[in-house]
PDB file of N, CA and C in Angstrom:
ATOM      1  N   UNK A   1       0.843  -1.165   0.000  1.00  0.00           N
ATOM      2  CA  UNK A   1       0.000   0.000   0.000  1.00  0.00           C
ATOM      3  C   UNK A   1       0.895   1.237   0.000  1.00  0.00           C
ATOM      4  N   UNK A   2       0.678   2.508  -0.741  1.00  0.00           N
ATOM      5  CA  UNK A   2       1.489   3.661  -0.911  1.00  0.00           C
ATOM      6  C   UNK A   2       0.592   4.703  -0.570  1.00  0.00           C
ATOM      7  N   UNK A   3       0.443   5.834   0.163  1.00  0.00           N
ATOM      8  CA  UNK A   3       0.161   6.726   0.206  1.00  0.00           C
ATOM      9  C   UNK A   3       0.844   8.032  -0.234  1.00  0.00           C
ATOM     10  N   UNK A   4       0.833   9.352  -1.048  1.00  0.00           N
ATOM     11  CA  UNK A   4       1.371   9.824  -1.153  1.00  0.00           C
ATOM     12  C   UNK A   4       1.957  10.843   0.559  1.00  0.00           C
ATOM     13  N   UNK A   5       3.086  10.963   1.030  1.00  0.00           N
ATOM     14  CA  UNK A   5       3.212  11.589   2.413  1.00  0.00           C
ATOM     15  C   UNK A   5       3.523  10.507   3.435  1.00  0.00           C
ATOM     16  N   UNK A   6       2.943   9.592   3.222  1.00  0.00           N
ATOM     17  CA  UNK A   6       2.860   8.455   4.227  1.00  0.00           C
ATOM     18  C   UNK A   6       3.615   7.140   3.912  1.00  0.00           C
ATOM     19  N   UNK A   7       4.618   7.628   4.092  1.00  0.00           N
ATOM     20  CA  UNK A   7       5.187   5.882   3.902  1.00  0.00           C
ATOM     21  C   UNK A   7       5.369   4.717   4.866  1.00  0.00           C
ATOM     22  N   UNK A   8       5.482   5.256   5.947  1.00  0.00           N
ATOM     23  CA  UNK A   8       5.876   4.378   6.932  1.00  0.00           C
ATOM     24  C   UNK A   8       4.161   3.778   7.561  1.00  0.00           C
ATOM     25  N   UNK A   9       3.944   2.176   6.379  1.00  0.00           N
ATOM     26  CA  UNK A   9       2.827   1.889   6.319  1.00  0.00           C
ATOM     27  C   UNK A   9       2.833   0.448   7.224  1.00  0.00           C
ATOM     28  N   UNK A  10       2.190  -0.046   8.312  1.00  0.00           N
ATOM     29  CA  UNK A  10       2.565  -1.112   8.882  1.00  0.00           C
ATOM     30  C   UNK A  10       0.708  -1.811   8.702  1.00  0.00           C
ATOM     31  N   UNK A  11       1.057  -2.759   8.160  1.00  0.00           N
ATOM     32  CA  UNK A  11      -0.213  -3.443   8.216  1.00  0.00           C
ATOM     33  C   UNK A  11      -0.277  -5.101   8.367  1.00  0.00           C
ATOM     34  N   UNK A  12      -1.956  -5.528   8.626  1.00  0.00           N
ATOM     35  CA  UNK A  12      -1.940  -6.687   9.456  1.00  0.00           C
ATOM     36  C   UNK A  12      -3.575  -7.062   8.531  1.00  0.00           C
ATOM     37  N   UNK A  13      -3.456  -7.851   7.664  1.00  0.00           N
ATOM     38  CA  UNK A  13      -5.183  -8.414   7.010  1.00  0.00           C
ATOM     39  C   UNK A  13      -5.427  -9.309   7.671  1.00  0.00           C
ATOM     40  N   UNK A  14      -6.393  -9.815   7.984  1.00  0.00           N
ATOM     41  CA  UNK A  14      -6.856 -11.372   8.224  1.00  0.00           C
ATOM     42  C   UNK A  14      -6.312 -12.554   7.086  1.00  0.00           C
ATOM     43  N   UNK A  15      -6.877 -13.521   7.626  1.00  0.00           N
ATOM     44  CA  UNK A  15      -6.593 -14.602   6.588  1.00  0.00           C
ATOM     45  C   UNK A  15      -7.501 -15.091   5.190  1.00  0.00           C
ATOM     46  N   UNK A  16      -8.729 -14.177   5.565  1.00  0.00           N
ATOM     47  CA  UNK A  16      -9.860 -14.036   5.065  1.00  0.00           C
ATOM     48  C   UNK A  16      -9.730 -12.855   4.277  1.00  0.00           C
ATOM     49  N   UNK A  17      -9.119 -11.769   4.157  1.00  0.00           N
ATOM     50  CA  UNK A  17      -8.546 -10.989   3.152  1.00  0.00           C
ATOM     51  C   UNK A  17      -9.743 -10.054   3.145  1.00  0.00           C
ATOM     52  N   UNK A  18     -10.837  -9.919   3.989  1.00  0.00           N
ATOM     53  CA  UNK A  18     -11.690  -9.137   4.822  1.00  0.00           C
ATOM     54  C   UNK A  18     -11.532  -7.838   5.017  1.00  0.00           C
ATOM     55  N   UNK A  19     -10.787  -8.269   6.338  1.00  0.00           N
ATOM     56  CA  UNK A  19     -10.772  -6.947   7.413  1.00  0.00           C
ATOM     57  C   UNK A  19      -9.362  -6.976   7.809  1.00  0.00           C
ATOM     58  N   UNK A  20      -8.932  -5.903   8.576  1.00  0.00           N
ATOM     59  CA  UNK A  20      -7.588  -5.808   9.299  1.00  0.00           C
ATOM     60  C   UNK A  20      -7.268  -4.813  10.134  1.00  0.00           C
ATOM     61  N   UNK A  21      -5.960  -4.498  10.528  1.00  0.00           N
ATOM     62  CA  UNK A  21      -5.901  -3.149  11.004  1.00  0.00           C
ATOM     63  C   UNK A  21      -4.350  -2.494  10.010  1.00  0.00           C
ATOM     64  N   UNK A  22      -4.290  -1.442  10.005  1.00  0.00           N
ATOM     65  CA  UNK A  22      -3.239  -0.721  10.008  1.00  0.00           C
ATOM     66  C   UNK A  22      -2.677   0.297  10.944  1.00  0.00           C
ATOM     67  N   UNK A  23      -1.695   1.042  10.226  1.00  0.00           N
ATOM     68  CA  UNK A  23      -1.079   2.124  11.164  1.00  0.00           C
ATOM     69  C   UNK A  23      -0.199   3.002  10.316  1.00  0.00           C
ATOM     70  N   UNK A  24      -0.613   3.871  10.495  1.00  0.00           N
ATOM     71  CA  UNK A  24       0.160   4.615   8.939  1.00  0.00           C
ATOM     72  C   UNK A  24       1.096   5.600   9.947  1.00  0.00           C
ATOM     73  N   UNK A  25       2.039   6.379   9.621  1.00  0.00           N
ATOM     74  CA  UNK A  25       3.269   7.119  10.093  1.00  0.00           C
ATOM     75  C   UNK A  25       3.606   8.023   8.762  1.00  0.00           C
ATOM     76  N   UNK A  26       3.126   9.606   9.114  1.00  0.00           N
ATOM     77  CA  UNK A  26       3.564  10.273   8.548  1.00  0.00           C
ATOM     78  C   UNK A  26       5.401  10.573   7.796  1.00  0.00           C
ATOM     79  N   UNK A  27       6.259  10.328   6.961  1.00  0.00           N
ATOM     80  CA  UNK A  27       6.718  10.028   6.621  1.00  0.00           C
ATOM     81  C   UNK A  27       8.312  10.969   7.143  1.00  0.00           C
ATOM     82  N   UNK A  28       7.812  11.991   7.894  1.00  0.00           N
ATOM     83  CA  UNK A  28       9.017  12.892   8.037  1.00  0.00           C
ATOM     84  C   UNK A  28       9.219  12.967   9.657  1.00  0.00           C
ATOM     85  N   UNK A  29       8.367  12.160  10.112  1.00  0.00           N
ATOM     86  CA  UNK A  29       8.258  11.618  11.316  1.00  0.00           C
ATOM     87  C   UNK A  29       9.323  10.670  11.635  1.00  0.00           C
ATOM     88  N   UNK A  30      10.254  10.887  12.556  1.00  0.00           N
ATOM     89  CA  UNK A  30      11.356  10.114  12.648  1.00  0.00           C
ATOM     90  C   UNK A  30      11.434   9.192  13.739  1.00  0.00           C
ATOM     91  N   UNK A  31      10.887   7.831  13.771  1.00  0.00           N
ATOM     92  CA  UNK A  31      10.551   7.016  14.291  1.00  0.00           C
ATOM     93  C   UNK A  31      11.544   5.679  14.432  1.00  0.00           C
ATOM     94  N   UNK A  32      11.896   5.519  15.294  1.00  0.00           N
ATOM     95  CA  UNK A  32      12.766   3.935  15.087  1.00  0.00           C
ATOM     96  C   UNK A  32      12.296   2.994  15.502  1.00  0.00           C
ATOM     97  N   UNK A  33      12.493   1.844  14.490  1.00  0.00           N
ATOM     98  CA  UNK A  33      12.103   0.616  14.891  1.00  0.00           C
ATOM     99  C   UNK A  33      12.338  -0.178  15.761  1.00  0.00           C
ATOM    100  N   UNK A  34      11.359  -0.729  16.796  1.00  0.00           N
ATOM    101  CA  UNK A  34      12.217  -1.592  17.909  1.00  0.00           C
ATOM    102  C   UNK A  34      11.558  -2.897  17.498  1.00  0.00           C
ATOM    103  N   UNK A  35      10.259  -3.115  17.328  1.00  0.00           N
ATOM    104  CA  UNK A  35       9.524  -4.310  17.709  1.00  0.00           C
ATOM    105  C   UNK A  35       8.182  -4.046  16.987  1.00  0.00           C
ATOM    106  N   UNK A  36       7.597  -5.000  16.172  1.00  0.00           N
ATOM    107  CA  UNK A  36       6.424  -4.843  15.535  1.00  0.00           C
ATOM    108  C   UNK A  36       5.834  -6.691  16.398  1.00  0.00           C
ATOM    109  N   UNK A  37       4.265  -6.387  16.769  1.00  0.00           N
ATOM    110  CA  UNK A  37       3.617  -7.679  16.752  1.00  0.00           C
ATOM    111  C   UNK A  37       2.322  -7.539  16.640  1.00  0.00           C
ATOM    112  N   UNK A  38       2.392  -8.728  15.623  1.00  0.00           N
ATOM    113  CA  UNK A  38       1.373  -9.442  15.092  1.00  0.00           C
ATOM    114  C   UNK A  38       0.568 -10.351  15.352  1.00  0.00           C
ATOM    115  N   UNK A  39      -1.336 -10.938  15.113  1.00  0.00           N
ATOM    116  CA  UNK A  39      -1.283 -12.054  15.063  1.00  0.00           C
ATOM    117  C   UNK A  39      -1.796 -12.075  13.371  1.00  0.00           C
ATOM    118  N   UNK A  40      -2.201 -13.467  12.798  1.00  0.00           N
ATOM    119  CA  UNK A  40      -2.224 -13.894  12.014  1.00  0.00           C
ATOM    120  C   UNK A  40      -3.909 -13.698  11.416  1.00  0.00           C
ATOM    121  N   UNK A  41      -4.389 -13.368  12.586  1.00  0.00           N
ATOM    122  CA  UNK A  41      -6.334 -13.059  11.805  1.00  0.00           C
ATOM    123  C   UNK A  41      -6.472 -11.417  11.727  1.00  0.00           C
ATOM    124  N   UNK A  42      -5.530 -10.964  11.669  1.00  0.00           N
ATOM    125  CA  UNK A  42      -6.036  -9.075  11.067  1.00  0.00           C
ATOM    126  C   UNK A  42      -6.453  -8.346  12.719  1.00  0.00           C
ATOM    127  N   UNK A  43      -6.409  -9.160  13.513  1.00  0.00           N
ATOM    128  CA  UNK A  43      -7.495  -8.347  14.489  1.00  0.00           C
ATOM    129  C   UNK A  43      -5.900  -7.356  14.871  1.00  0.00           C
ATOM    130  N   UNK A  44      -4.924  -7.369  15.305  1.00  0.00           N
ATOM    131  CA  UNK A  44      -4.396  -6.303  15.891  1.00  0.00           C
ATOM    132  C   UNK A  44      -2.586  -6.344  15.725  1.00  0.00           C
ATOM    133  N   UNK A  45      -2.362  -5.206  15.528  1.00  0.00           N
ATOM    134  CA  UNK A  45      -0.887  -4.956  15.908  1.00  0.00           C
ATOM    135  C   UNK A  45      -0.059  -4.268  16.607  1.00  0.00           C
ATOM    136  N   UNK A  46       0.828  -3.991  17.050  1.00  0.00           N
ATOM    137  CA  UNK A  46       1.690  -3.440  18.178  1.00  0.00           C
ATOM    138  C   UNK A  46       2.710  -3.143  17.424  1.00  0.00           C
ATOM    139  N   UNK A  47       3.314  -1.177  17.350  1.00  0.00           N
ATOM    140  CA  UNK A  47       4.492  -1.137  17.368  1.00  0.00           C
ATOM    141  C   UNK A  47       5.080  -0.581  17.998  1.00  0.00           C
ATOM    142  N   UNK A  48       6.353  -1.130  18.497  1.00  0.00           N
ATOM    143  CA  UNK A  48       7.268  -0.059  19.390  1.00  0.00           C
ATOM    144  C   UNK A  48       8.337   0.279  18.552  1.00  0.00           C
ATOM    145  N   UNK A  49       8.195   1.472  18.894  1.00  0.00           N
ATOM    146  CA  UNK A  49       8.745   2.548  18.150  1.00  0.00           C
ATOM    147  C   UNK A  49       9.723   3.456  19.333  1.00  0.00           C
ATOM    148  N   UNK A  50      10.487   4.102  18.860  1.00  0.00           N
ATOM    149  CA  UNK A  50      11.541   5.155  19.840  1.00  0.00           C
ATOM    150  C   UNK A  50      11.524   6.798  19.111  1.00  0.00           C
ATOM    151  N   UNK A  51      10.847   7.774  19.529  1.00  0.00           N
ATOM    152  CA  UNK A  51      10.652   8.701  19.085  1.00  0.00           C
ATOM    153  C   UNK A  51      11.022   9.820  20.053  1.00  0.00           C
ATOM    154  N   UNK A  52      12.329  10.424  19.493  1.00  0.00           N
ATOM    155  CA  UNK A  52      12.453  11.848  20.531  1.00  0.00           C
ATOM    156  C   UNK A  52      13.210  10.766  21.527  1.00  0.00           C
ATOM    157  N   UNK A  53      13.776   9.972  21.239  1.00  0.00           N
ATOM    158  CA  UNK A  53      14.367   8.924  22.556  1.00  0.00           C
ATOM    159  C   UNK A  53      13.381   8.717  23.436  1.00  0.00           C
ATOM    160  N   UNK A  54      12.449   8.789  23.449  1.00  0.00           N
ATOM    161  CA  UNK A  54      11.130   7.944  23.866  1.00  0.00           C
ATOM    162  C   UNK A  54      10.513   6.986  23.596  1.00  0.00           C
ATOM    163  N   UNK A  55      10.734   5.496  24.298  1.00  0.00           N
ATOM    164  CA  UNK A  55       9.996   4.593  23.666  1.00  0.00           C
ATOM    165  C   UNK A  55       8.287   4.517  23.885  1.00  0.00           C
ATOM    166  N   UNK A  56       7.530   4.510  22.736  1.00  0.00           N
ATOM    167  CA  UNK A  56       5.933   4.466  22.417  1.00  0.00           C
ATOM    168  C   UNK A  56       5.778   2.638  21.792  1.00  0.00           C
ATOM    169  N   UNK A  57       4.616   3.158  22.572  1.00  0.00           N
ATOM    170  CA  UNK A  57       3.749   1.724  21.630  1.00  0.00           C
ATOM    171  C   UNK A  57       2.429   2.248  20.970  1.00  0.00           C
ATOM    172  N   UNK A  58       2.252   1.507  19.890  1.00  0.00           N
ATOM    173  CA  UNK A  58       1.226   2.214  18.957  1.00  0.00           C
ATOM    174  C   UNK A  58       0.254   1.033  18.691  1.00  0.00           C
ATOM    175  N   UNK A  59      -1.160   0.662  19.433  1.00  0.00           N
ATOM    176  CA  UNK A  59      -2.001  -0.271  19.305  1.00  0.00           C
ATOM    177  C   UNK A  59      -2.942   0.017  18.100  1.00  0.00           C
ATOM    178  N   UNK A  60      -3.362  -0.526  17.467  1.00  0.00           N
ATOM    179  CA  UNK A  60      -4.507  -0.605  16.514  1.00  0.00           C
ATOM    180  C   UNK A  60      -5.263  -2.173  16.842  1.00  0.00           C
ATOM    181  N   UNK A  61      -6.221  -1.971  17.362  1.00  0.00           N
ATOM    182  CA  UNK A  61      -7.111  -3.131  17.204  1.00  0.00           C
ATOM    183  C   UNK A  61      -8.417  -3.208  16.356  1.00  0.00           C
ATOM    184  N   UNK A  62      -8.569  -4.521  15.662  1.00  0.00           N
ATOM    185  CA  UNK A  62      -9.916  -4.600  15.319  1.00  0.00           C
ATOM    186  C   UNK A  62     -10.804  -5.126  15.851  1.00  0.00           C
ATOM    187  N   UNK A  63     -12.016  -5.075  15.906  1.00  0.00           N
ATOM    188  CA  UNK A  63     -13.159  -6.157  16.045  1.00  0.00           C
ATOM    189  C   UNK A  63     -14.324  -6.343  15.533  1.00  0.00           C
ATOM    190  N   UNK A  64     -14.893  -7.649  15.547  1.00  0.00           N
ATOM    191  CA  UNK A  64     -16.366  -7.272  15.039  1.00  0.00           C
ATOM    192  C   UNK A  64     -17.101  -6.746  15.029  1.00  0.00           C
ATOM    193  N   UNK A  65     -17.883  -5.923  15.112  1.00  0.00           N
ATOM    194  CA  UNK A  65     -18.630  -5.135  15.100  1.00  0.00           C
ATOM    195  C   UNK A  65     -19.843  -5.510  16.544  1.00  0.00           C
ATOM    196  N   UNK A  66     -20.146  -6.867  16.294  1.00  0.00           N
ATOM    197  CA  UNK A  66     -21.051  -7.701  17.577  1.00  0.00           C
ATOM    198  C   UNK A  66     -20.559  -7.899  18.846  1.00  0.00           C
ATOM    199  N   UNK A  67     -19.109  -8.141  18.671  1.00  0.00           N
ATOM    200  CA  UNK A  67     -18.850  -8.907  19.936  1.00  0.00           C
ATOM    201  C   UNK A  67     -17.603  -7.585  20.490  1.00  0.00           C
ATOM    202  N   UNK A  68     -16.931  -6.608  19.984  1.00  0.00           N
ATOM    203  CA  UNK A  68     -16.198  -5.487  20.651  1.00  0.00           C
ATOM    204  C   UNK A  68     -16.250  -5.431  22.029  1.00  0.00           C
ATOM    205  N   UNK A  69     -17.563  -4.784  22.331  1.00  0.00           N
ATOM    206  CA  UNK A  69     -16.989  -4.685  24.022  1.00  0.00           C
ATOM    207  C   UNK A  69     -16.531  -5.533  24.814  1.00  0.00           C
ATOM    208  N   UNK A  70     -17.030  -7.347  24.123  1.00  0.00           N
ATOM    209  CA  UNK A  70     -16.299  -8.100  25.097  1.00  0.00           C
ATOM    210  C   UNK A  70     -15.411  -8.645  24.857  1.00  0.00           C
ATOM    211  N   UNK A  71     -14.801  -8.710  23.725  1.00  0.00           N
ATOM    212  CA  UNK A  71     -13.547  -8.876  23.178  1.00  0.00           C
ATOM    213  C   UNK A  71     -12.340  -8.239  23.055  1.00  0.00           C
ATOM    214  N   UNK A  72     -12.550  -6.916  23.302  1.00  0.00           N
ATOM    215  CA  UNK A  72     -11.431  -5.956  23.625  1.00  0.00           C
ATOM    216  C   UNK A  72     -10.689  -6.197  24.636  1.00  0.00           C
ATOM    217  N   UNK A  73     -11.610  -6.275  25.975  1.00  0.00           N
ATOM    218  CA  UNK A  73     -10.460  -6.552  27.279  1.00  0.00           C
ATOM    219  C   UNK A  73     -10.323  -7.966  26.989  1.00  0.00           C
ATOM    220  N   UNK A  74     -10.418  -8.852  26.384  1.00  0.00           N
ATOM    221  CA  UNK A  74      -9.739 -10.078  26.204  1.00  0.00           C
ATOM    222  C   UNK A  74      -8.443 -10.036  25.278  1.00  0.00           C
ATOM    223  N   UNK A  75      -8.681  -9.074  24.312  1.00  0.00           N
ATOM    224  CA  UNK A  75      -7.120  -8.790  23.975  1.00  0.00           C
ATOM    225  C   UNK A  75      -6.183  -8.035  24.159  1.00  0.00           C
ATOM    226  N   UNK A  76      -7.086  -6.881  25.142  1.00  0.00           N
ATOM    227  CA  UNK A  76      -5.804  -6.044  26.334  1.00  0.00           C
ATOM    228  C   UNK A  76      -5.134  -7.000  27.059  1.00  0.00           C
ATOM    229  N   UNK A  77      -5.907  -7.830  27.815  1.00  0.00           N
ATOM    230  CA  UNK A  77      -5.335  -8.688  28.892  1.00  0.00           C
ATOM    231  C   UNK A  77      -4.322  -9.580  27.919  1.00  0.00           C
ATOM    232  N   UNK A  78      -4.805 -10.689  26.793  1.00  0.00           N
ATOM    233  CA  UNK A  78      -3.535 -11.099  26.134  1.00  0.00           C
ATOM    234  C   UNK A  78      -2.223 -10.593  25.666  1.00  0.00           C
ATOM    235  N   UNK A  79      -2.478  -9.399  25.728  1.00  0.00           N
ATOM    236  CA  UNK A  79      -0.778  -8.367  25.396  1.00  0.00           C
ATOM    237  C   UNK A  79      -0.381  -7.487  26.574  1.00  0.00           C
ATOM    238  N   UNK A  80      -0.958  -7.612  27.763  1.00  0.00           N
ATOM    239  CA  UNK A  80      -0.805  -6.855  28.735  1.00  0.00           C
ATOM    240  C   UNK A  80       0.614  -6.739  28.986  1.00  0.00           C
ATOM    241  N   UNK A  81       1.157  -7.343  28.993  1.00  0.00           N
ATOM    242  CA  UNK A  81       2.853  -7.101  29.493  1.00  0.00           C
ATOM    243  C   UNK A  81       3.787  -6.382  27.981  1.00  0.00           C
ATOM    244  N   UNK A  82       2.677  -6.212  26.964  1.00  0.00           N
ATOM    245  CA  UNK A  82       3.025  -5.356  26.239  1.00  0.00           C
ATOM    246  C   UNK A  82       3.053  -3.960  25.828  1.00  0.00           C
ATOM    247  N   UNK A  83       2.227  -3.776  26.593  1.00  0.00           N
ATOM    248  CA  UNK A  83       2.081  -1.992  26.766  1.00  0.00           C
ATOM    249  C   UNK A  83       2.122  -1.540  28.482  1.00  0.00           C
ATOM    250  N   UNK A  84       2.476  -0.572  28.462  1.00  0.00           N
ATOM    251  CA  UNK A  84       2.500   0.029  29.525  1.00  0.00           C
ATOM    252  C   UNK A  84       1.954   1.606  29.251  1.00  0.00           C
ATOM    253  N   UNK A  85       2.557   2.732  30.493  1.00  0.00           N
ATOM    254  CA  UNK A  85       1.997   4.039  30.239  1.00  0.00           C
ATOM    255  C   UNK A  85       2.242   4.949  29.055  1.00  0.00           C
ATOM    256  N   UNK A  86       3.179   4.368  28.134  1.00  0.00           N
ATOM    257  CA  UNK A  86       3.476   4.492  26.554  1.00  0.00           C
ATOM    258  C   UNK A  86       2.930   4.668  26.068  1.00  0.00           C
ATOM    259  N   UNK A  87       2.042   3.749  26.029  1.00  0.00           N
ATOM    260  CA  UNK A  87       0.950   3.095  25.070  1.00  0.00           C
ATOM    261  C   UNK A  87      -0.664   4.029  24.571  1.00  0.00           C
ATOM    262  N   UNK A  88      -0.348   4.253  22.763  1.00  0.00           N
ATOM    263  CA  UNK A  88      -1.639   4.520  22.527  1.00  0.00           C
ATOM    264  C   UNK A  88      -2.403   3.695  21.571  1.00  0.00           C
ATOM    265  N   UNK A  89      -3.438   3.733  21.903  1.00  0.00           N
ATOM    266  CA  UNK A  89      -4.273   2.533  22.108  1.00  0.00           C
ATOM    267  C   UNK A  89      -5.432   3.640  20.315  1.00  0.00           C
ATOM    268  N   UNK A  90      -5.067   3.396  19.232  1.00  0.00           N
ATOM    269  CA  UNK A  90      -5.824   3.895  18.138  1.00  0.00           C
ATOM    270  C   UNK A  90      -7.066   2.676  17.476  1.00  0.00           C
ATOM    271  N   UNK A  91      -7.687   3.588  16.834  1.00  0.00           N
ATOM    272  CA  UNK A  91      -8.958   2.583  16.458  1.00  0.00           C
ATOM    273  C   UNK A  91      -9.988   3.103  16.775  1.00  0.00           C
ATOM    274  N   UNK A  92     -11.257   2.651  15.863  1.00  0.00           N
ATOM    275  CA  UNK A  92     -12.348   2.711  16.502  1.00  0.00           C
ATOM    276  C   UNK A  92     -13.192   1.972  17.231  1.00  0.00           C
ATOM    277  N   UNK A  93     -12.951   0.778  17.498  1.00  0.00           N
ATOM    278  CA  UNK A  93     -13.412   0.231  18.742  1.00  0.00           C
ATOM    279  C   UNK A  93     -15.043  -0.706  18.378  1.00  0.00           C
ATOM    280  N   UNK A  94     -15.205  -0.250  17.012  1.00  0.00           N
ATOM    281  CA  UNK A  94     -16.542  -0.619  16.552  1.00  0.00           C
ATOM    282  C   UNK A  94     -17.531  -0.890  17.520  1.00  0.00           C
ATOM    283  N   UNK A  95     -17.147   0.926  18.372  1.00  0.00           N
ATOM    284  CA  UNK A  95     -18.526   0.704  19.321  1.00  0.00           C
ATOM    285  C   UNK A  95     -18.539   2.136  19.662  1.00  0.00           C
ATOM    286  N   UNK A  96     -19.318   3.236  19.731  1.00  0.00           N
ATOM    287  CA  UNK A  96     -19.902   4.199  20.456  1.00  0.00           C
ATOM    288  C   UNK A  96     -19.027   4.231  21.545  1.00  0.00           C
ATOM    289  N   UNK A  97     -18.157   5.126  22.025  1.00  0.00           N
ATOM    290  CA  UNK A  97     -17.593   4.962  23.409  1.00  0.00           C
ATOM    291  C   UNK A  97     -18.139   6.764  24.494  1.00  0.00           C
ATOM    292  N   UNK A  98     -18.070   7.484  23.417  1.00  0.00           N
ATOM    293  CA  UNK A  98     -18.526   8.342  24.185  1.00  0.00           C
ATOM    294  C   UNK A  98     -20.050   9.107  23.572  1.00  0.00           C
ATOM    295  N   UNK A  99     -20.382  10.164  24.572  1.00  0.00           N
ATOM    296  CA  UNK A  99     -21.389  10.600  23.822  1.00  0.00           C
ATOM    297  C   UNK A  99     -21.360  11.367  22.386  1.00  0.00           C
ATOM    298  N   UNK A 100     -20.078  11.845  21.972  1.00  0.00           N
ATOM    299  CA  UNK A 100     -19.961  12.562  20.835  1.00  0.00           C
ATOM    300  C   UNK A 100     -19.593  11.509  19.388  1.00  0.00           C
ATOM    301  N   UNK A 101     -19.578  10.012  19.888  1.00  0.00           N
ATOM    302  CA  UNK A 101     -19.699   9.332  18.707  1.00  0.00           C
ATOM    303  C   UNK A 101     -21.126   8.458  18.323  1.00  0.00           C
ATOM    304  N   UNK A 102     -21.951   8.848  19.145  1.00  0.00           N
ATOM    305  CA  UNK A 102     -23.132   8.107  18.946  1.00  0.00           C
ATOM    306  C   UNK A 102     -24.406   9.365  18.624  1.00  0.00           C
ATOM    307  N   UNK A 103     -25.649   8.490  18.272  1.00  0.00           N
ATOM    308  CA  UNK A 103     -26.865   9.369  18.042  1.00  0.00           C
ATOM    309  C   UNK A 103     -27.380   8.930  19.212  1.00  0.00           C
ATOM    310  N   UNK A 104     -28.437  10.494  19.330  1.00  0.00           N
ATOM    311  CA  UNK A 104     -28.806  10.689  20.863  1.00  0.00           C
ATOM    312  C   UNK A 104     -30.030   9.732  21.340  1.00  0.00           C
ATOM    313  N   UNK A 105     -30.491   8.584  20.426  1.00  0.00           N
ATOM    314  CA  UNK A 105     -31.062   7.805  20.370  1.00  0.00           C
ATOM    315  C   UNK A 105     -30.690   6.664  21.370  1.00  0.00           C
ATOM    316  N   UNK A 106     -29.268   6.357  21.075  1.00  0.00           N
ATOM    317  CA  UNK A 106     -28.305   5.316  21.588  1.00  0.00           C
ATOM    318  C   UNK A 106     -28.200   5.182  23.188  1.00  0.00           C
ATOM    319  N   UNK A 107     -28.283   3.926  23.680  1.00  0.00           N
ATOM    320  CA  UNK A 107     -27.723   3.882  24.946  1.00  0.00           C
ATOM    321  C   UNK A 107     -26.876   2.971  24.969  1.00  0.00           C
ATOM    322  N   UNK A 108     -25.746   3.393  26.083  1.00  0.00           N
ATOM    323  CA  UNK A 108     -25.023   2.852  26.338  1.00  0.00           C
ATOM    324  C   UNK A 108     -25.646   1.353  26.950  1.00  0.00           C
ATOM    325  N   UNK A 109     -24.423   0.521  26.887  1.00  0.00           N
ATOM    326  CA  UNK A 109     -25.657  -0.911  27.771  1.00  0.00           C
ATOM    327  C   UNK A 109     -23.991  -1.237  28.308  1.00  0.00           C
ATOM    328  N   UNK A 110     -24.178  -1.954  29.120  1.00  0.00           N
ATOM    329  CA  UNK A 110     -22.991  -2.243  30.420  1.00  0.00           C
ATOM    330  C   UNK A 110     -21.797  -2.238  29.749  1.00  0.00           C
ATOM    331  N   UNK A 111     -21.774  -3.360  28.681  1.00  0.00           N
ATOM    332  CA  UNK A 111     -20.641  -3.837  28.147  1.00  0.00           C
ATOM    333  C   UNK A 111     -19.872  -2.905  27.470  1.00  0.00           C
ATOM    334  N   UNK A 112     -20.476  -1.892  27.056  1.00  0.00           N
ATOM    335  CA  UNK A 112     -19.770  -0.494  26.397  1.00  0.00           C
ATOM    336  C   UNK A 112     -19.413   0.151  27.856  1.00  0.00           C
ATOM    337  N   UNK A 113     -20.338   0.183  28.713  1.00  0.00           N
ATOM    338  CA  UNK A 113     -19.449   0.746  30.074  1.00  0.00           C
ATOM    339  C   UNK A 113     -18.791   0.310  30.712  1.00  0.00           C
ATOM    340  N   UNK A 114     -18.262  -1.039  30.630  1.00  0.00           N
ATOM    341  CA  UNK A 114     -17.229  -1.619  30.887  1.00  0.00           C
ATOM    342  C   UNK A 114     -16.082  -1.397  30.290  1.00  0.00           C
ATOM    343  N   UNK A 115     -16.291  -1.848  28.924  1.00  0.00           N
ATOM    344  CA  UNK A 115     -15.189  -0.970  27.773  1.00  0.00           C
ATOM    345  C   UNK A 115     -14.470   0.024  28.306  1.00  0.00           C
ATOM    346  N   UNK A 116     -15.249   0.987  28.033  1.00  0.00           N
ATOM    347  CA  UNK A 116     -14.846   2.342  28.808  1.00  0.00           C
ATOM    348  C   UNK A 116     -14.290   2.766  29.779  1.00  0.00           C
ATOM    349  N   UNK A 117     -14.433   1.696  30.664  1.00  0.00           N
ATOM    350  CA  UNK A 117     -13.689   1.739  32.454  1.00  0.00           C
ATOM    351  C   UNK A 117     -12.357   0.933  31.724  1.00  0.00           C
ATOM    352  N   UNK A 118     -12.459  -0.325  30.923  1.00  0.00           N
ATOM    353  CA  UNK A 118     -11.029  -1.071  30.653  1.00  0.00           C
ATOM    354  C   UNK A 118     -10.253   0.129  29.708  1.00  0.00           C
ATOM    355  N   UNK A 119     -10.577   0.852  29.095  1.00  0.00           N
ATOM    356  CA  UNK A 119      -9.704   1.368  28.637  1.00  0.00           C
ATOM    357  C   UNK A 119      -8.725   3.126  28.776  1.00  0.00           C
ATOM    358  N   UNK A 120      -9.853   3.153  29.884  1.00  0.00           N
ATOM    359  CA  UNK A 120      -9.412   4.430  30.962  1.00  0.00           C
ATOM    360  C   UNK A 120      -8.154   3.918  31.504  1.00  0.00           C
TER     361      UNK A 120
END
């Protein structure tokens, strides 16, 4: 994949050639590589990166659309010893998390307020 500006393109498809996540890095952005991880179904990747002599981690997760809120803290907790206070956590979450991404129709129901507490 090429973007014009954006080269530093890190990506992750499923096996199903579906869905995935990426992570794009503006190109004049001077970032070093420490550690990229993967799994093998598109749902998420991790990079650590050293920026400004600061090491970051850069999450992108996916999920289904159905099952998100309860699947998210199941894959925080599986990489937990992989991020720490570094860590930003990008994506949309394929769920409403606050009031400014939903219609005023919408309610929250536990599992999105759970979400929300796991990822505070």
């Amino acid at each position: 994949m090429r973007l014009k500006g954006w080269e530093k393109i890190t990506m992750q498809i499923g096996m199903k050639k579906k869905a995935g996540v990426a992570i794009i890095i503006f190109e004049k952005t001077d970032f070093k590589m420490k550690a990229t991880t993967r799994d093998n179904r598109g749902d998420y990747i991790i990079l650590k990166r050293s920026i400004q002599k600061e090491d970051i981690s850069l999450v992108n997760i996916y999920t289904p659309n159905i099952e998100a809120p309860k699947y998210i803290p199941i894959l925080l907790e599986d990489f937990k010893g992989e991020i720490d206070r570094n860590t930003v956590n990008v994506g949309n979450f394929n769920t409403p998390l606050t009031s400014l991404d939903r219609s005023p129709r919408y309610k929250f129901n536990k599992e999105t307020e759970t979400l929300n507490g796991t990822l505070e």
